[in-house]
N, C-alpha and C. Protein backbone atom coordinates (compact mmCIF):
# COMPACT_ATOMS: atom_id res chain seq x y z
N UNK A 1 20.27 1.01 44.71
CA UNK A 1 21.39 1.82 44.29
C UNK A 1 21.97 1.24 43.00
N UNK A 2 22.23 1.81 41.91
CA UNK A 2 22.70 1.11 41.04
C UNK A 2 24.26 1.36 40.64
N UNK A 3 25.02 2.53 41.43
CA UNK A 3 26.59 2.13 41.39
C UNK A 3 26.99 2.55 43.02
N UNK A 4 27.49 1.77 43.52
CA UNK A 4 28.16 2.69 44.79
C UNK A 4 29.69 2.18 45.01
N UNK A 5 30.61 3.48 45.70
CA UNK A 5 32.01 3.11 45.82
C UNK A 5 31.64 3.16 47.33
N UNK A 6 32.72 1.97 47.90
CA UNK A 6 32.66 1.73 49.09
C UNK A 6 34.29 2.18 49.73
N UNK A 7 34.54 2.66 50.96
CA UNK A 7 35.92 2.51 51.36
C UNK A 7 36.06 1.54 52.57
N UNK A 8 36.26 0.13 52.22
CA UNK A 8 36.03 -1.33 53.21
C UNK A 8 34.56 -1.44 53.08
N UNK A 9 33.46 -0.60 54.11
CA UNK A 9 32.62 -1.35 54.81
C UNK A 9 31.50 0.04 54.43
N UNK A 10 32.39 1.14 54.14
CA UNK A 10 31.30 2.76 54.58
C UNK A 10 31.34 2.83 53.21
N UNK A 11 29.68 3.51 53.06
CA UNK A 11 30.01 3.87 51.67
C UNK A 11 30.02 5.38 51.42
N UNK A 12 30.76 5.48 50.01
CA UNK A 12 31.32 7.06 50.13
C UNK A 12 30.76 7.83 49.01
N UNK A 13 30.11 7.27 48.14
CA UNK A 13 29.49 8.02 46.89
C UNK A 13 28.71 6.78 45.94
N UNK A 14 27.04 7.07 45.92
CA UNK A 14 25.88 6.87 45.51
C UNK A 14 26.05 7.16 44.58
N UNK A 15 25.72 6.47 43.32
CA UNK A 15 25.09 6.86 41.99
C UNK A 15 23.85 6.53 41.54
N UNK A 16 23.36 7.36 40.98
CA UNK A 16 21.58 7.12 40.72
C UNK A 16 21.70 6.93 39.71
N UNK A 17 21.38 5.90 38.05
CA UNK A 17 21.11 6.58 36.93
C UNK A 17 20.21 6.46 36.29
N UNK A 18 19.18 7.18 35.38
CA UNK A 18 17.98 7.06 35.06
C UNK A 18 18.43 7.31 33.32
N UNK A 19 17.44 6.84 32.86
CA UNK A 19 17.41 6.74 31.29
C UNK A 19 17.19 8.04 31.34
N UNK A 20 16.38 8.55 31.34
CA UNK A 20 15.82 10.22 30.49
C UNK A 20 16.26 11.11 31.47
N UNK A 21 16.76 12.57 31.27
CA UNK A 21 17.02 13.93 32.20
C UNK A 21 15.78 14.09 32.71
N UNK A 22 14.51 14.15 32.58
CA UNK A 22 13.41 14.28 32.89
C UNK A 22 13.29 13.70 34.35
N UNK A 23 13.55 11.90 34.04
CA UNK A 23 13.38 11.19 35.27
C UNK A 23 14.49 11.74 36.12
N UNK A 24 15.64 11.85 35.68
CA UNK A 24 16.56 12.09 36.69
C UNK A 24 16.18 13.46 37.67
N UNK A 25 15.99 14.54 36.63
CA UNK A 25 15.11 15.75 37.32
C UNK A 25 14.08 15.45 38.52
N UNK A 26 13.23 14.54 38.00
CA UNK A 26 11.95 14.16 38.84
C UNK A 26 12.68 13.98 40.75
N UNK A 27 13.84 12.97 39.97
CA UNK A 27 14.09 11.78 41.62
C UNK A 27 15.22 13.13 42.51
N UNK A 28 15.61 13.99 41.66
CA UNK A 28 16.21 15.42 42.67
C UNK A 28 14.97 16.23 43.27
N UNK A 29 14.31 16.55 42.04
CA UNK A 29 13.21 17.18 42.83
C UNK A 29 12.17 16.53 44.19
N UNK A 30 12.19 15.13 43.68
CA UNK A 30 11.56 14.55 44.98
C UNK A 30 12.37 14.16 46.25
N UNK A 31 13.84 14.19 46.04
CA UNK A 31 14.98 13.91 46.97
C UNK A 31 14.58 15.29 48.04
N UNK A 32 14.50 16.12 47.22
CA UNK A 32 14.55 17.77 48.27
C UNK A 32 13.36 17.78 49.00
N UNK A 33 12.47 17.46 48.30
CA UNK A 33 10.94 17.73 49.22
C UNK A 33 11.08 16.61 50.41
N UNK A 34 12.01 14.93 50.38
CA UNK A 34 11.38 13.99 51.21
C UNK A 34 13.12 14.82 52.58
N UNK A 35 14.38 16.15 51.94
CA UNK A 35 14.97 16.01 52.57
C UNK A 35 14.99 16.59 54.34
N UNK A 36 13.65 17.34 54.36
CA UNK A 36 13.77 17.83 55.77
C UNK A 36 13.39 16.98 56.62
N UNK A 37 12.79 15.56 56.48
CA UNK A 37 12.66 14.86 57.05
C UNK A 37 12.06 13.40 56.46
N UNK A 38 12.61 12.37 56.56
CA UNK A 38 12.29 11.21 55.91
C UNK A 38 10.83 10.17 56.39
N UNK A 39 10.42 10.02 56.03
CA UNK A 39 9.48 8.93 56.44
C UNK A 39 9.68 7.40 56.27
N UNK A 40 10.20 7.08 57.67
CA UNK A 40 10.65 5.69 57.27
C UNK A 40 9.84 4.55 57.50
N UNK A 41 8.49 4.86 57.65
CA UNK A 41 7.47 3.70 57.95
C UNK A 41 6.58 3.76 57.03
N UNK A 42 6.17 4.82 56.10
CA UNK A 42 5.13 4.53 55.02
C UNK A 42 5.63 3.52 53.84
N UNK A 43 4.48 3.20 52.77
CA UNK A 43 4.81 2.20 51.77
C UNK A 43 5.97 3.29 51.19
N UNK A 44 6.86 2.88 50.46
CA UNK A 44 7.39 3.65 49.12
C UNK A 44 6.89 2.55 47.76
N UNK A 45 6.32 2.01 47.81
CA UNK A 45 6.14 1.46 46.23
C UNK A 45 5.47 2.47 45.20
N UNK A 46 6.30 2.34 44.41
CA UNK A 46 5.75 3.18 43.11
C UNK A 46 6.38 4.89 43.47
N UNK A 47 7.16 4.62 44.36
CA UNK A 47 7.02 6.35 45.09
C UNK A 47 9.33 6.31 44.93
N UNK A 48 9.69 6.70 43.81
CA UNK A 48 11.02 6.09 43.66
C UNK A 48 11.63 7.61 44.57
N UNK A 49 11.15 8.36 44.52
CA UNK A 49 12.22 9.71 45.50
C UNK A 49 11.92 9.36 47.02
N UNK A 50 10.97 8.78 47.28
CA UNK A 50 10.84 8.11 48.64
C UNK A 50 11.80 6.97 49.28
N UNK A 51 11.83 6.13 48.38
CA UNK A 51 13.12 4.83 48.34
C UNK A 51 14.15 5.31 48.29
N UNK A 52 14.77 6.46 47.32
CA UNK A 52 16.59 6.67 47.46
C UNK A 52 16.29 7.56 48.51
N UNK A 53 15.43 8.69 48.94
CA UNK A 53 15.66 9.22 50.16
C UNK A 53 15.79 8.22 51.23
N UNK A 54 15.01 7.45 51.57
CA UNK A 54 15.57 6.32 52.59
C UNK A 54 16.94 5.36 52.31
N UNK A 55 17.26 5.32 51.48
CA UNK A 55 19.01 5.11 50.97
C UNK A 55 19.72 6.01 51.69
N UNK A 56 19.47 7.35 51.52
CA UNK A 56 20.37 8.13 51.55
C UNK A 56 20.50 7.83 53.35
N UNK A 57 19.45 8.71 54.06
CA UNK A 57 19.56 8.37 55.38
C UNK A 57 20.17 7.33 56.14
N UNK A 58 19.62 5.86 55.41
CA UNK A 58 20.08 4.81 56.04
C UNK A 58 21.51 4.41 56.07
N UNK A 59 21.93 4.68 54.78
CA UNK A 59 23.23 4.09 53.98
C UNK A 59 24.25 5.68 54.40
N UNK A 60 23.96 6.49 54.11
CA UNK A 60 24.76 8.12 54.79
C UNK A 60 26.14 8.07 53.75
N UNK A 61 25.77 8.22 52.27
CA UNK A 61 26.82 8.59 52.07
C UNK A 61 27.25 9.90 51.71
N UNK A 62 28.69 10.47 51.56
CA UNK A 62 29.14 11.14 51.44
C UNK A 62 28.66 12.08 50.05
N UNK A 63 28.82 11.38 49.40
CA UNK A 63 28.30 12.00 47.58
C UNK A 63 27.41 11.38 47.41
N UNK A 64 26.38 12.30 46.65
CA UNK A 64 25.39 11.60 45.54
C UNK A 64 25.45 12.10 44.16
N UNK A 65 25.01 11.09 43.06
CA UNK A 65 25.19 11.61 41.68
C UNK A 65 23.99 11.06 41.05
N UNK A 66 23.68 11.63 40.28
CA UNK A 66 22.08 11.66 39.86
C UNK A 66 22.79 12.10 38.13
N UNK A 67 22.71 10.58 37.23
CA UNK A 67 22.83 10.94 35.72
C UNK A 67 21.71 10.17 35.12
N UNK A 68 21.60 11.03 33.94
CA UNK A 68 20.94 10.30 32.62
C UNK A 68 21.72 10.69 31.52
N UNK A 69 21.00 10.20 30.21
CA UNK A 69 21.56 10.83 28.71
C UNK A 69 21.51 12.00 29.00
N UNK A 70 22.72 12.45 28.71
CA UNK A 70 22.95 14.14 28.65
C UNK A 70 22.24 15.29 30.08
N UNK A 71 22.63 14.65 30.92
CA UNK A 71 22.44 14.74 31.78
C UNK A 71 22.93 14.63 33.21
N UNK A 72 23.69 15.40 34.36
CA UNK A 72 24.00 14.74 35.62
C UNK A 72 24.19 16.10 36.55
N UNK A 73 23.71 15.74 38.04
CA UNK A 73 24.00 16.75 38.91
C UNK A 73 24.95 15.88 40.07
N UNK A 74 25.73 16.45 41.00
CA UNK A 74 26.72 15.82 41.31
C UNK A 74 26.63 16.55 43.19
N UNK A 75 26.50 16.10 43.69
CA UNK A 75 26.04 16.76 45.34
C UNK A 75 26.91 15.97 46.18
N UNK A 76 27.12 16.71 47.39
CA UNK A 76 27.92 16.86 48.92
C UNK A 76 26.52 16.05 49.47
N UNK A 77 26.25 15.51 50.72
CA UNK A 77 25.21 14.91 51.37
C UNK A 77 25.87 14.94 52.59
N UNK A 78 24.76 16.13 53.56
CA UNK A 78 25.39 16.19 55.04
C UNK A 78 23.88 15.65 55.63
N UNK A 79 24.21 15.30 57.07
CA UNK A 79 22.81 14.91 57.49
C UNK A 79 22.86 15.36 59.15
N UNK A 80 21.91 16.50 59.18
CA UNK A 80 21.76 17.20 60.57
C UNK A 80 20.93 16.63 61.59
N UNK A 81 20.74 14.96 61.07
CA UNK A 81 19.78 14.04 62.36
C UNK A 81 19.95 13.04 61.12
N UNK A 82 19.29 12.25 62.03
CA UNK A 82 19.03 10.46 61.55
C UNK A 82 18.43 10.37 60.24
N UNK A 83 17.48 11.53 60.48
CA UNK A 83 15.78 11.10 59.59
C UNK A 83 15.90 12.62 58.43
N UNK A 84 17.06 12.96 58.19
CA UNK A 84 16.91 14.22 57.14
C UNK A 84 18.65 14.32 56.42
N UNK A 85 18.46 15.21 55.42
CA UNK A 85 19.75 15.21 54.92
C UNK A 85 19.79 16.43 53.80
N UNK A 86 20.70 16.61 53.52
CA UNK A 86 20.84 18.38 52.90
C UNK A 86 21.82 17.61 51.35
N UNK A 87 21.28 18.16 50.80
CA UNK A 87 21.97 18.18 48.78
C UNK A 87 22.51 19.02 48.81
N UNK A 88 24.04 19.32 48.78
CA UNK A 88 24.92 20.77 48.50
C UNK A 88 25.81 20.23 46.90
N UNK A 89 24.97 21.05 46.35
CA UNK A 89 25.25 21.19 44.64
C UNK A 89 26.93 21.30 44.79
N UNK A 90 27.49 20.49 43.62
CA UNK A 90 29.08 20.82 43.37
C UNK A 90 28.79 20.91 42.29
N UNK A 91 29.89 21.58 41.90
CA UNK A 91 30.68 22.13 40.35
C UNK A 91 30.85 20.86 39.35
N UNK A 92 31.62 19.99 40.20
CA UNK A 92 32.11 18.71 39.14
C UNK A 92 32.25 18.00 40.30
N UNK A 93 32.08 16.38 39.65
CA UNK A 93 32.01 15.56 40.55
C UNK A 93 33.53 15.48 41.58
N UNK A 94 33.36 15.05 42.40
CA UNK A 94 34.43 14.57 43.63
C UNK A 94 35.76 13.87 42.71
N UNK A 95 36.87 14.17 43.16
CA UNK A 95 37.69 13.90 42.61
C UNK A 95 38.11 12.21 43.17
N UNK A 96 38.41 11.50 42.58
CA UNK A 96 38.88 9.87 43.08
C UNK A 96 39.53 10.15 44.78
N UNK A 97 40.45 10.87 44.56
CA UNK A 97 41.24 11.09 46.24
C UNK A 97 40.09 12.09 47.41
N UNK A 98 39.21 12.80 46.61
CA UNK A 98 37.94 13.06 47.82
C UNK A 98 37.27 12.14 48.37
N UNK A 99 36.87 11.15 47.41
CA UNK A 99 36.15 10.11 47.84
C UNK A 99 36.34 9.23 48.46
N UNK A 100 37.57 8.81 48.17
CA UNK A 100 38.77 7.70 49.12
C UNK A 100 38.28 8.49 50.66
N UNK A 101 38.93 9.64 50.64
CA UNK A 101 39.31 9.99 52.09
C UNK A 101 38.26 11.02 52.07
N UNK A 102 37.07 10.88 52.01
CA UNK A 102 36.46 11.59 52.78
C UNK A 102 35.60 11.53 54.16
């Protein structure tokens, strides 16, 4: 993970950031395909939408944000079991007091 806000102990919003829109594109597009269900026993090396999908599951946070140069998508993260999790697109990122208390 390369930024996360914590509230104490839970964490409440993931940030991803990648140099190029391209890559950042890539690790959403591969977030959705690994989200109906995760695989938590194969390798992920070399396989980077495999690794933050197992972030996401394990770690369960609230927001995710996915930026590069000129570039960012900003998502809700609900999870309907252990091993899967749903991207609900927002408008603009979470406001400081969503994130606190969400």
């Amino acid at each position: 993970m390369d930024v996360s806000v914590r509230d104490d102990q839970r964490l409440i919003w993931y940030i991803e950031a990648k140099e190029r829109a391209s890559q950042a594109g890539h690790l959403v597009e591969g977030l959705t395909t690994h989200a109906a269900g995760v695989d938590m026993t194969s390798s992920d090396r070399g396989n980077d939408p495999l690794r933050k999908a197992r972030y996401l599951v394990k770690y369960r946070p609230v927001f995710l944000t996915v930026v590069a140069f000129g570039w960012r998508r900003d998502y809700a993260v609900q999870y309907p079991d252990d091993q899967s999790f749903t991207l609900i697109p927002l408008a603009e990122a979470p406001a400081l007091g969503e994130v606190v208390h969400a």
